[in-house]
Protein backbone atom coordinates (compact mmCIF):
# COMPACT_ATOMS: atom_id res chain seq x y z
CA UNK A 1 -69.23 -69.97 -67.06
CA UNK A 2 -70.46 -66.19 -67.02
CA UNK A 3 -74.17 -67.64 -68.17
CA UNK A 4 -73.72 -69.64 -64.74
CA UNK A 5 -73.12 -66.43 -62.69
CA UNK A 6 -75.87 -64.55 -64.61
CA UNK A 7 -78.03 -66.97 -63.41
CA UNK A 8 -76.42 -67.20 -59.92
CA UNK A 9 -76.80 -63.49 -59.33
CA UNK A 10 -80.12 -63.12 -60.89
CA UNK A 11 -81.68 -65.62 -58.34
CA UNK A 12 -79.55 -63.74 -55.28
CA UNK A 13 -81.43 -60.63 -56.60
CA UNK A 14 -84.86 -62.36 -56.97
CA UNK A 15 -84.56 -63.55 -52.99
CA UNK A 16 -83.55 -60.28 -52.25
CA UNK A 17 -86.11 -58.46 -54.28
CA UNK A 18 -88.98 -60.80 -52.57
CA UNK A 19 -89.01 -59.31 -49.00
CA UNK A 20 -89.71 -55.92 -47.71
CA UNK A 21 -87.18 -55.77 -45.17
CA UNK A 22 -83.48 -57.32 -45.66
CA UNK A 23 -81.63 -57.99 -41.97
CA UNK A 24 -78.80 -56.06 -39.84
CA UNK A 25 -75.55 -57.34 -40.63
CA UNK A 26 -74.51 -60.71 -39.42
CA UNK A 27 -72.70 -61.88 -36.58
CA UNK A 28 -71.55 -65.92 -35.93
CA UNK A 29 -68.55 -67.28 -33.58
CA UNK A 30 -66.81 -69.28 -36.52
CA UNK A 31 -64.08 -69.57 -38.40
CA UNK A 32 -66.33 -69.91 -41.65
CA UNK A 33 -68.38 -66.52 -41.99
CA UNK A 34 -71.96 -67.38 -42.80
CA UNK A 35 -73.88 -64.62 -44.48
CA UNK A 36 -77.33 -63.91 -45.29
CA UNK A 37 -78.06 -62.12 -48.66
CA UNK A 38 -75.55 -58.91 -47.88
CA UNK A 39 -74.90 -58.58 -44.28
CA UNK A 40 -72.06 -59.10 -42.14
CA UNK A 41 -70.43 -57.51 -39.16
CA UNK A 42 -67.93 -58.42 -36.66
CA UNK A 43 -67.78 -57.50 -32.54
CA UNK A 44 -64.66 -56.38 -30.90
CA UNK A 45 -64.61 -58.89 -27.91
CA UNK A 46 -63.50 -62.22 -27.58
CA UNK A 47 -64.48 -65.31 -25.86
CA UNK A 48 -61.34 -66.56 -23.90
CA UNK A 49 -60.23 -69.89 -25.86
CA UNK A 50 -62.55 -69.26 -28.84
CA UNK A 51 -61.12 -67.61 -32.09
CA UNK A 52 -64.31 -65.52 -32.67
CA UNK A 53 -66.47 -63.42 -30.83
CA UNK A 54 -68.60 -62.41 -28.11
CA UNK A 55 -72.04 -62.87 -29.52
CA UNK A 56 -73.02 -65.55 -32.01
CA UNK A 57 -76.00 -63.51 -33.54
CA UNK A 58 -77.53 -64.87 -37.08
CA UNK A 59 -79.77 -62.42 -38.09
CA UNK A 60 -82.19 -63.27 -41.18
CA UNK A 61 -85.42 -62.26 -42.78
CA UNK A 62 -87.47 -64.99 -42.26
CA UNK A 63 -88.02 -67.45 -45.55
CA UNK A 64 -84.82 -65.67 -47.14
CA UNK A 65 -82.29 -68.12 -48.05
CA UNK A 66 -78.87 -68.57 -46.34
CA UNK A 67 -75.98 -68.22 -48.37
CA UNK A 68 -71.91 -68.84 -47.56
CA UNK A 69 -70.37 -65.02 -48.47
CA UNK A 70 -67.15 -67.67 -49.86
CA UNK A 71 -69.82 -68.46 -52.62
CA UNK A 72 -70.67 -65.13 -53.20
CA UNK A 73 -67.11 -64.20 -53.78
CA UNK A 74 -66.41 -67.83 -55.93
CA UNK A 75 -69.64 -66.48 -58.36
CA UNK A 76 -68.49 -63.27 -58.21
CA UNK A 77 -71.42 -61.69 -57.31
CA UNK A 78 -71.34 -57.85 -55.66
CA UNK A 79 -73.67 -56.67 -53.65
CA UNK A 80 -75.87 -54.26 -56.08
CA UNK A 81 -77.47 -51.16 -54.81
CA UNK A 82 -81.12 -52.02 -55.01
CA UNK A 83 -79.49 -55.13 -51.73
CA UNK A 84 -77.69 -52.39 -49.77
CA UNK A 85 -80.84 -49.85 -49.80
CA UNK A 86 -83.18 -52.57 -48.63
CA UNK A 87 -80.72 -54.18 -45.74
CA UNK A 88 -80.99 -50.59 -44.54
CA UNK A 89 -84.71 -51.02 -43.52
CA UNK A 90 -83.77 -52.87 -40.78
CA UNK A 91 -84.83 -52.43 -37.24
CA UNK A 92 -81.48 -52.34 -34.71
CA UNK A 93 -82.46 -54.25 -31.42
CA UNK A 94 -83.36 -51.50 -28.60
CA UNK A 95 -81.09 -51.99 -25.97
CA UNK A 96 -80.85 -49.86 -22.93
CA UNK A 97 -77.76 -48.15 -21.19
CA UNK A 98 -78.05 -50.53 -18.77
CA UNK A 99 -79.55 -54.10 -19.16
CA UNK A 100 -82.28 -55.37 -16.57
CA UNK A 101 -83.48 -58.71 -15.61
CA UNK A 102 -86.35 -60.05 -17.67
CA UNK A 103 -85.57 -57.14 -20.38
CA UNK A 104 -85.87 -59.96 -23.42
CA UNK A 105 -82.44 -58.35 -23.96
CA UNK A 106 -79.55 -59.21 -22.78
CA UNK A 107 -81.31 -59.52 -19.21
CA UNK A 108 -83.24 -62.64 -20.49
CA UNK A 109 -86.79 -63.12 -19.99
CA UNK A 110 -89.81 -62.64 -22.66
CA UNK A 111 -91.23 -59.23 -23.83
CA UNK A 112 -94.11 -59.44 -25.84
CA UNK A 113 -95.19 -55.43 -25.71
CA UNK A 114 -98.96 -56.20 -26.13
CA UNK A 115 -98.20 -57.30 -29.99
CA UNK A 116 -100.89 -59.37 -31.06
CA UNK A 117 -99.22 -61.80 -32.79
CA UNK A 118 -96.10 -62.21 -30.30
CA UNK A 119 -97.59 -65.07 -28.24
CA UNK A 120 -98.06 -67.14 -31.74
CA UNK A 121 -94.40 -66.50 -32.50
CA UNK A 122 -93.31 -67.75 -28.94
CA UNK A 123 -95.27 -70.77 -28.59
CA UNK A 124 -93.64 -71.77 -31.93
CA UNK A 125 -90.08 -70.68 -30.72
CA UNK A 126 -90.68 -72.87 -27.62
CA UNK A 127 -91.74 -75.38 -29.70
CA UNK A 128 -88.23 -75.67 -32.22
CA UNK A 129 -86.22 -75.17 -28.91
CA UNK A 130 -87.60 -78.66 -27.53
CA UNK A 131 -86.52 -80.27 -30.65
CA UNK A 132 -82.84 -79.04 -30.13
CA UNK A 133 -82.33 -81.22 -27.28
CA UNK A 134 -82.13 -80.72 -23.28
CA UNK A 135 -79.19 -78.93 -23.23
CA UNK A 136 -80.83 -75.32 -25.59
CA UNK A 137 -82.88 -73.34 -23.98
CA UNK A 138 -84.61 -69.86 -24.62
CA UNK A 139 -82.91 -67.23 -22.91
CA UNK A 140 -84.73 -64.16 -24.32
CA UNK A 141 -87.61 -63.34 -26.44
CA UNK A 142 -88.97 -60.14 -27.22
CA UNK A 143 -91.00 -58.60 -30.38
CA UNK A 144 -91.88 -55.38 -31.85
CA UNK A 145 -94.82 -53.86 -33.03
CA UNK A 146 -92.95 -52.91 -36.14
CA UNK A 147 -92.61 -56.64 -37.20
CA UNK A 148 -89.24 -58.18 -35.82
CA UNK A 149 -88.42 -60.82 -33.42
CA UNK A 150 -85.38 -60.83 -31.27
CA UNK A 151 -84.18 -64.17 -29.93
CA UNK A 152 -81.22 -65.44 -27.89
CA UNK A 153 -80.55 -68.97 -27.33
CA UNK A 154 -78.49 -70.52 -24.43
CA UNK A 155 -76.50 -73.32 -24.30
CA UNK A 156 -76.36 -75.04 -21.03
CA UNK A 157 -73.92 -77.42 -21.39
CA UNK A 158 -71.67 -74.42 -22.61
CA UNK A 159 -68.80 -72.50 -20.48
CA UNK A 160 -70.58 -68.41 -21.79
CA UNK A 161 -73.83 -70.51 -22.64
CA UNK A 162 -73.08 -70.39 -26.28
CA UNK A 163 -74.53 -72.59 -29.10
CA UNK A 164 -72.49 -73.53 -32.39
CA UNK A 165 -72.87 -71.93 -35.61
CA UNK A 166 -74.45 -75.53 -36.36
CA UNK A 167 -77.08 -75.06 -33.43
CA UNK A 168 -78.16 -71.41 -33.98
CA UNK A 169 -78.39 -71.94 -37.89
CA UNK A 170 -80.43 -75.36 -37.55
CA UNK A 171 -82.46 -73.44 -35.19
CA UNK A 172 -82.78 -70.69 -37.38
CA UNK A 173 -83.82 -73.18 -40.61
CA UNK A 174 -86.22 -74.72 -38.50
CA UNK A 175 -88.12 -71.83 -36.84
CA UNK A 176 -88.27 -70.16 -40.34
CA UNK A 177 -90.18 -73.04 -41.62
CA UNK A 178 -92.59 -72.51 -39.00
CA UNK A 179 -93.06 -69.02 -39.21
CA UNK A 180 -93.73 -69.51 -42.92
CA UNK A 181 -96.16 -72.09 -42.69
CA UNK A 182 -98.45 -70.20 -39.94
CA UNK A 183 -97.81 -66.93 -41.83
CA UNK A 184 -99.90 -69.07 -45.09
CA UNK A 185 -102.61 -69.35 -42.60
CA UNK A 186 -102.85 -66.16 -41.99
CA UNK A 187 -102.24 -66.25 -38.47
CA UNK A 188 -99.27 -63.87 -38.00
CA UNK A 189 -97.81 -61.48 -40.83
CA UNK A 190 -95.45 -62.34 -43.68
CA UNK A 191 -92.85 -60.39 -43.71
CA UNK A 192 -91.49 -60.73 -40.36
CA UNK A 193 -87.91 -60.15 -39.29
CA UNK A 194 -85.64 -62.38 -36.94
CA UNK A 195 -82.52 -62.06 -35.34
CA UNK A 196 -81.09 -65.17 -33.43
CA UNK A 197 -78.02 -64.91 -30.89
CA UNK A 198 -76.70 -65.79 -28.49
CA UNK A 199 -76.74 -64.43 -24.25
CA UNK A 200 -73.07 -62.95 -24.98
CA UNK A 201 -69.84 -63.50 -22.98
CA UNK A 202 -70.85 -60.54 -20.77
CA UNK A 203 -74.01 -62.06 -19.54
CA UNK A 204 -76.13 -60.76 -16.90
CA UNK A 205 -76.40 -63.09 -14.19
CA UNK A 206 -79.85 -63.86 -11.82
CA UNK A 207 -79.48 -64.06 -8.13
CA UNK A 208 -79.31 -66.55 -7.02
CA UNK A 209 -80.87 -68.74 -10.02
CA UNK A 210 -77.60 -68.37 -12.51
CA UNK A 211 -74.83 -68.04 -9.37
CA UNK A 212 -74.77 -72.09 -8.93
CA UNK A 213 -74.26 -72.41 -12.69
CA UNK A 214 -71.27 -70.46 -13.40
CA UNK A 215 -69.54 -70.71 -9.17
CA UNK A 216 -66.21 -71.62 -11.22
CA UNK A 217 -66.09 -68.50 -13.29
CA UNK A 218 -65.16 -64.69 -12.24
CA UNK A 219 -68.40 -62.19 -11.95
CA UNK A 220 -68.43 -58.78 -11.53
CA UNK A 221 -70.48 -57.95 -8.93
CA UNK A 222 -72.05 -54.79 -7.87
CA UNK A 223 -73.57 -54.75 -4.46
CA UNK A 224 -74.46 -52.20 -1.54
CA UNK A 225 -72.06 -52.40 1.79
CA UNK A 226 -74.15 -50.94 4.15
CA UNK A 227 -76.54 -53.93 4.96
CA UNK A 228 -79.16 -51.63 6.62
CA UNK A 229 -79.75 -49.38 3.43
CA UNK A 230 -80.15 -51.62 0.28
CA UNK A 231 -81.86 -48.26 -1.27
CA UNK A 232 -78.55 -46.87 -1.24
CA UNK A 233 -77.33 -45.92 -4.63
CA UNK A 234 -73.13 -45.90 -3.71
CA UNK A 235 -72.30 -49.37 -5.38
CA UNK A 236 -69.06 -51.13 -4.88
CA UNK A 237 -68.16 -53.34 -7.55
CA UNK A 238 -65.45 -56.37 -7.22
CA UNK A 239 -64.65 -58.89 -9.97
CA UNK A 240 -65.47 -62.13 -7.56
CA UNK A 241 -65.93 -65.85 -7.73
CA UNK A 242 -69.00 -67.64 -5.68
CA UNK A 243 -67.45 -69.72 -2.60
CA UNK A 244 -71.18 -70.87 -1.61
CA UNK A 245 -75.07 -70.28 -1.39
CA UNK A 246 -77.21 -70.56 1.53
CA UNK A 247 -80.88 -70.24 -0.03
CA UNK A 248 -82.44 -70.45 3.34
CA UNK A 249 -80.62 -67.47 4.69
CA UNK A 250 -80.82 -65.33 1.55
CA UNK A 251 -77.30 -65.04 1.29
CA UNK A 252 -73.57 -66.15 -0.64
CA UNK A 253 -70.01 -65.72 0.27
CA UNK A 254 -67.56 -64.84 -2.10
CA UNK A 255 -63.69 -64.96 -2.65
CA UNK A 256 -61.42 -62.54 -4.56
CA UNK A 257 -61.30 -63.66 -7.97
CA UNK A 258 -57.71 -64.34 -9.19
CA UNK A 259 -58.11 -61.28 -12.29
CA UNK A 260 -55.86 -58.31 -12.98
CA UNK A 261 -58.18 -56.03 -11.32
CA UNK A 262 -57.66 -57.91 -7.72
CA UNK A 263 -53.69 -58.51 -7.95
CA UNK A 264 -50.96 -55.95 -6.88
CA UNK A 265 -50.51 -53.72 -9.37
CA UNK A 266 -46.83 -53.04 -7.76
CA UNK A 267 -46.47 -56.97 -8.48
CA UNK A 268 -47.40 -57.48 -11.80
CA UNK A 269 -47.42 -61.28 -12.39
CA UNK A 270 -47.80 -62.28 -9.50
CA UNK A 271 -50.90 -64.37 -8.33
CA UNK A 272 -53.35 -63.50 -5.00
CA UNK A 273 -51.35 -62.92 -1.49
CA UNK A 274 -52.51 -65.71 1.18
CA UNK A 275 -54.38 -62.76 2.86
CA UNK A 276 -56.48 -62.45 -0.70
CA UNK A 277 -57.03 -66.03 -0.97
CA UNK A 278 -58.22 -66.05 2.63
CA UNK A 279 -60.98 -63.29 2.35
CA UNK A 280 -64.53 -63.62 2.18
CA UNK A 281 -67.46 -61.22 1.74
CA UNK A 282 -71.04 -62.43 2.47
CA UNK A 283 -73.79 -60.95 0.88
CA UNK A 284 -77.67 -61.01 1.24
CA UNK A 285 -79.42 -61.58 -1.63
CA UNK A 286 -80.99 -58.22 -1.61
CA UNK A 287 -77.59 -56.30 -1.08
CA UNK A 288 -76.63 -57.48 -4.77
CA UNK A 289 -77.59 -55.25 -7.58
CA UNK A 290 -75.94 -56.56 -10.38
CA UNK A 291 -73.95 -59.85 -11.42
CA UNK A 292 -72.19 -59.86 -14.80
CA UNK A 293 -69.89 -62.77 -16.05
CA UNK A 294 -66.49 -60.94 -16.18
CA UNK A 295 -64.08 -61.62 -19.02
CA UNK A 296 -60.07 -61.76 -18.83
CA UNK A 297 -57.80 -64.00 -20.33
CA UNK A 298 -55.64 -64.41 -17.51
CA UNK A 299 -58.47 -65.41 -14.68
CA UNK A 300 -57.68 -68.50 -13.15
């Protein structure tokens, strides 16, 4: 048995020992933890319903192998100290204080920063998304100069947009196959990283593309009140549900949703007055700053 585990943890140290860079620690929504080499990490935040997180985010070097951490602990095989210097090589996402529209972040959209080989590494992305089926789409892309790729995938047929563990990992697989075979031809480097998630609970909404999609669901939404002055910079910020969209006028109307933040707080418990239920707030497109999907467990 021990000859089996020598041999077990030499090859986890041979994969390790073959790549320059070793990933961030790992994040999937599932109830099974799925590891790469040495890197795991949990969020703090909840999907309503779901038992794990916020952000399904499998983050691998591509043409490592993916291994379950239960395996790991049934060899008995520890991380060593040659694994946890090299994970720490590993470029963190850059993320700004506030997220944008067409960031590649959490914003969506693509950002290829001028790297030569980012529209090669797009083009094949697009490419392993079509084989997913109709209902996966790319939500961001971006790449850095310094050799990693940041990708989040969004489910459309999904409540936050999510994909499975299943869906990001087969995507994963597949798009590492790719990667690998182009990087043989010498047509983008070797030794790229990748970091797949997914749009996160939180999302950041586009007006008025992504309002139709989630009308059902609470949003926080920042906007300007004084219709003549969209420059203004004094935001007010409500935690509403869409009531209806009138692309020919520019505008929506929305309702109060029914969240903590909108009941009486001398009432707790109690759901919207008929005066709540009743008002409306309509909105040019241009008076809306920001639109977030807004989380609470007891929205109705």
């Amino acid at each position: 048995m021990w000859r089996e585990r020598a041999k077990t943890k030499a090859a986890a140290l041979l994969a390790a020992k073959r790549w320059r860079r070793q990933p961030p620690k790992t994040l999937i929504t599932t109830p099974v933890e799925i590891r790469t080499l040495s890197s795991f990490t949990a969020s703090s935040r909840n999907f309503p319903g779901t038992p794990a997180f916020s952000s399904r985010r499998l983050s691998l070097k591509p043409f490592s192998s993916i291994n379950l951490d239960s395996h790991r602990e049934r060899e008995g095989i520890a991380e060593t100290e040659e694994e946890e210097e090299e994970s720490g090589d590993w470029e963190e996402e850059e993320e700004a204080d506030e997220p944008e529209i067409g960031d590649g972040g959490d914003g969506g959209g693509i950002v290829l920063r001028d790297v030569p080989w980012g529209e090669r590494v797009l083009s094949v992305a697009r490419e392993v998304v079509l084989q997913l089926g109709d209902d996966i789409d790319l939500h961001a892309f971006k790449v850095s100069p310094k050799g990693y790729i940041y990708l989040r995938l969004d489910k459309l047929t999904h409540k936050y947009g999510c994909p499975s563990m299943d869906e990001i990992e087969s995507f994963s697989r597949a798009y590492k196959r790719r990667l690998d075979e182009i990087g043989e031809l010498g047509e983008i480097p070797d030794d790229l990283g990748l970091q797949v998630s997914s749009p996160g609970a939180e999302r950041l909404l586009r007006t008025p593309d992504d309002l139709d999609r989630f009308k059902d669901m609470p949003m926080l939404v920042s906007y300007v009140e004084d219709k003549t002055d969209t420059n203004n910079q004094n935001h007010t910020e409500k935690v509403l549900v869409l009531d209806s969209v009138d692309t020919e006028s520019q505008q929506c109307t929305w309702k109060l949703a029914n969240v903590r933040e909108n009941r009486d707080a001398q009432n707790k418990g109690r759901p919207l007055s008929r005066k709540q239920k009743d008002w409306r707030l309509t909105l040019s497109f241009e008076s809306i700053k920001r639109v977030n999907l807004y989380l609470d467990s007891k929205a109705k």
